[in-house]
Protein backbone atom coordinates (compact mmCIF):
# COMPACT_ATOMS: atom_id res chain seq x y z
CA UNK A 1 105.68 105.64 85.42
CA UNK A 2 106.55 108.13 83.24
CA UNK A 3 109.70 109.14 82.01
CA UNK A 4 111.32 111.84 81.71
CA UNK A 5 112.74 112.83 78.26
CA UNK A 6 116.12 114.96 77.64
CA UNK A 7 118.72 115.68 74.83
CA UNK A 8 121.80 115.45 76.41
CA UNK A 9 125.36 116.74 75.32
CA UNK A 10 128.33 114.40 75.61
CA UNK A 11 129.13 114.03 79.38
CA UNK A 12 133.05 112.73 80.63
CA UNK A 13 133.68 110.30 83.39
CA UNK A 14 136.71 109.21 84.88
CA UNK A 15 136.24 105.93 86.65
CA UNK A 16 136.97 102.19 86.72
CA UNK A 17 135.56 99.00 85.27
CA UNK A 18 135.03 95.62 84.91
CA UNK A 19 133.28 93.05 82.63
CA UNK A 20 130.45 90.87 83.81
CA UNK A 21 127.06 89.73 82.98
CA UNK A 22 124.18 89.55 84.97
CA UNK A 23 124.78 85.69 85.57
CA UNK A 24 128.61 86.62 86.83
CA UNK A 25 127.67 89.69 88.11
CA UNK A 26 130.56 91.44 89.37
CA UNK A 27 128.74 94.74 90.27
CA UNK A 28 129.79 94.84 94.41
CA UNK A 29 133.29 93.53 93.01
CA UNK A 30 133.63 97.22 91.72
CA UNK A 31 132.51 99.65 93.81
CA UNK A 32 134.09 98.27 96.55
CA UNK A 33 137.58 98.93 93.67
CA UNK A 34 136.02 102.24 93.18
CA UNK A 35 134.77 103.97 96.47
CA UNK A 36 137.94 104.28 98.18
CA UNK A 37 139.44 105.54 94.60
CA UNK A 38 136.74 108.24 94.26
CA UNK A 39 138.41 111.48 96.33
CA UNK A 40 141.09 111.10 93.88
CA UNK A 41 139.29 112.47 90.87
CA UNK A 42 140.27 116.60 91.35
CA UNK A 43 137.91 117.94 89.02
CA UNK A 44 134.24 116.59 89.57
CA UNK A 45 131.31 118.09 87.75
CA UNK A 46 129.41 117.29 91.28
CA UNK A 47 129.52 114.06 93.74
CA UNK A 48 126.87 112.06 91.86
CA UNK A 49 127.92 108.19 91.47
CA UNK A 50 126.95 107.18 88.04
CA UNK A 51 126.80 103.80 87.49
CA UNK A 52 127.01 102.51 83.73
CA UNK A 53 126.62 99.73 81.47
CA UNK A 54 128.29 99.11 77.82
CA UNK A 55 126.98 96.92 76.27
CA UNK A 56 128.94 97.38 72.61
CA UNK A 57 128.26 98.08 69.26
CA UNK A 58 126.69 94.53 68.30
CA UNK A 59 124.54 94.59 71.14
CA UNK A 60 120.88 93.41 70.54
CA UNK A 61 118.03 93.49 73.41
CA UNK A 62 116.33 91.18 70.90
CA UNK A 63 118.38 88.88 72.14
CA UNK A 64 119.22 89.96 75.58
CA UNK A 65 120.40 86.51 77.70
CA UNK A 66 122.29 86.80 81.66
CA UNK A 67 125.21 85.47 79.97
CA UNK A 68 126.27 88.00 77.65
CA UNK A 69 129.11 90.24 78.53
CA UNK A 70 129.13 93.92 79.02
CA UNK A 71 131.54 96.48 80.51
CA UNK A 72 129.97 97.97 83.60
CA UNK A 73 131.76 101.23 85.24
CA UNK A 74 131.82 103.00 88.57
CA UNK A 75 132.64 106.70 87.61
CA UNK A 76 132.19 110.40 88.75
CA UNK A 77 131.34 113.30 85.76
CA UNK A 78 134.50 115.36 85.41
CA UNK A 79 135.01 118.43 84.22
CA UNK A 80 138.37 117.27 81.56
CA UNK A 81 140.33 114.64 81.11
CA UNK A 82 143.32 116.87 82.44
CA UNK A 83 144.37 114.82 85.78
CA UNK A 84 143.27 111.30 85.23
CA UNK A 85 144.20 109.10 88.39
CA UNK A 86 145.99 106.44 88.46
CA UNK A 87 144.39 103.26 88.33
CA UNK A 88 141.67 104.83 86.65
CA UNK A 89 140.28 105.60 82.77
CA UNK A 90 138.40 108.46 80.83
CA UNK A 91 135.23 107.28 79.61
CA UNK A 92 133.02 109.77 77.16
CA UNK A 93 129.31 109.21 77.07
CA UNK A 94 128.28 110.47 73.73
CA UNK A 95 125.25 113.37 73.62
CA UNK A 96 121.47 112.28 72.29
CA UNK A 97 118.31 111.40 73.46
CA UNK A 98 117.38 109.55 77.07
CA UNK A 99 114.25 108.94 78.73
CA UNK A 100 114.93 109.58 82.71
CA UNK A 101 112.73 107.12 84.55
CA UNK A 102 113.14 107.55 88.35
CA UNK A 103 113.63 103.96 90.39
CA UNK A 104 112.26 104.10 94.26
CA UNK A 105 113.17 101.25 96.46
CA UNK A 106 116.16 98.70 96.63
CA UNK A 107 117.87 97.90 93.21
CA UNK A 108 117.84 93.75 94.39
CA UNK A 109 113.49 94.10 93.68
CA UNK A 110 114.39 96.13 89.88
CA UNK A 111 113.57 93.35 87.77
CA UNK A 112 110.07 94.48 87.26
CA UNK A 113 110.86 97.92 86.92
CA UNK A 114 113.08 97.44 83.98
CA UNK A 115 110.56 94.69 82.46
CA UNK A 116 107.82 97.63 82.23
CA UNK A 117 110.84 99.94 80.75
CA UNK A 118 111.60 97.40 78.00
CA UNK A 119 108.40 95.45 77.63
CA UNK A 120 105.99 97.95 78.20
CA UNK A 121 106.36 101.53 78.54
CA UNK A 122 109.14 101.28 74.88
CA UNK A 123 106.54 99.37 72.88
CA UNK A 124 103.97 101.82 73.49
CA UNK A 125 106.20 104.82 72.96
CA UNK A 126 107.18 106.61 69.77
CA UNK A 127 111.21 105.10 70.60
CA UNK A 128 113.28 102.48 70.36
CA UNK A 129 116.28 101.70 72.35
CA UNK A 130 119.82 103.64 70.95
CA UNK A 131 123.22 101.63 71.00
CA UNK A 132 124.59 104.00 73.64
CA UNK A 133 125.44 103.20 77.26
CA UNK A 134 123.05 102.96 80.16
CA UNK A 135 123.35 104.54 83.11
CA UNK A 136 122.18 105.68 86.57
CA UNK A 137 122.86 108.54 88.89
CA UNK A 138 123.18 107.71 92.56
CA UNK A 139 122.51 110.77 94.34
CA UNK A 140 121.88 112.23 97.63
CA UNK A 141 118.76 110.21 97.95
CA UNK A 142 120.26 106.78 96.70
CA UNK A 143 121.10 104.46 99.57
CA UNK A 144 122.71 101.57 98.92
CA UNK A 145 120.38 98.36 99.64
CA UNK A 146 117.59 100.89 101.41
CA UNK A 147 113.88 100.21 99.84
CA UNK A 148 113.62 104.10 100.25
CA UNK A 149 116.74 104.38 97.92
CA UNK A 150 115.98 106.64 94.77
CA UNK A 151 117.86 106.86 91.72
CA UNK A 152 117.56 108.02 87.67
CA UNK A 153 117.90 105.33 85.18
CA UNK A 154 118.94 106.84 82.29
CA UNK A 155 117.91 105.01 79.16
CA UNK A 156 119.48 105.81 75.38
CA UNK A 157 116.66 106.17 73.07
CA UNK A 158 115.83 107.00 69.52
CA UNK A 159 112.87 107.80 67.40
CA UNK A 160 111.39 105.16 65.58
């Protein structure tokens, strides 16, 4: 599995979110906020879910437990900031370097995927994780819960 590896420029979301761990996982919580929301947005970049995690500025994978709190969004890419719903928030995801790795199957069976990410594929690799958010794009071929779902996993990097 290996990844893909891009420089990206700042991208803008407009979305919603909530804070959870992975022990109080509130993930179903929002989307089922968000969905409905969604047509709202006027000025989409295209109709990709992303689906992202920030986990702050003190955040340390060293020391990475279920209980720690992150804010997790449900967001579309957007053009501007121009017509923000209501009920909703800008969110900016700032520019640099990701490794793309694409996950196949249903996101409930990820934990080993993201174990070879973290545990495996970074140790080997000339990178290190960046303090930047997370995220995944749910496209066309993601369906929810389906073990032929297929999404990107978009991991912040740097170089060691």
């Amino acid at each position: 599995m290996t990844p893909h590896i891009v420089t990206i420029k700042a991208k803008m979301l407009v979305g919603i979110h909530l804070e959870m761990s992975l022990s109080n996982n509130k993930t179903v919580e929002l989307w089922q906020r968000f969905m409905p929301m969604r047509n709202t947005i006027t000025n989409p970049v295209h109709t990709d879910l992303i689906s992202l995690q920030d986990y702050g500025a003190d955040f340390d994978f060293k020391d990475f437990s279920p209980h720690i709190f992150f804010k997790k969004w449900a967001a579309l890419e957007v053009q501007n900031f121009n017509d923000v719903p209501q009920g909703m928030q800008a969110y900016t995801i700032t520019g640099g370097l990701y490794a793309i790795f694409l996950y196949k199957g249903d996101p409930r069976s990820g934990a080993s995927f993201f174990d070879y990410i973290f545990n495996t594929w970074l140790p080997r690799s000339a990178y290190c994780v960046d303090n930047r958010p997370h995220f995944e794009i749910l496209g066309s071929r993601y369906k929810h819960n389906d073990p032929n779902s297929e999404e990107e996993v978009w991991i912040p990097i740097r170089i060691r």
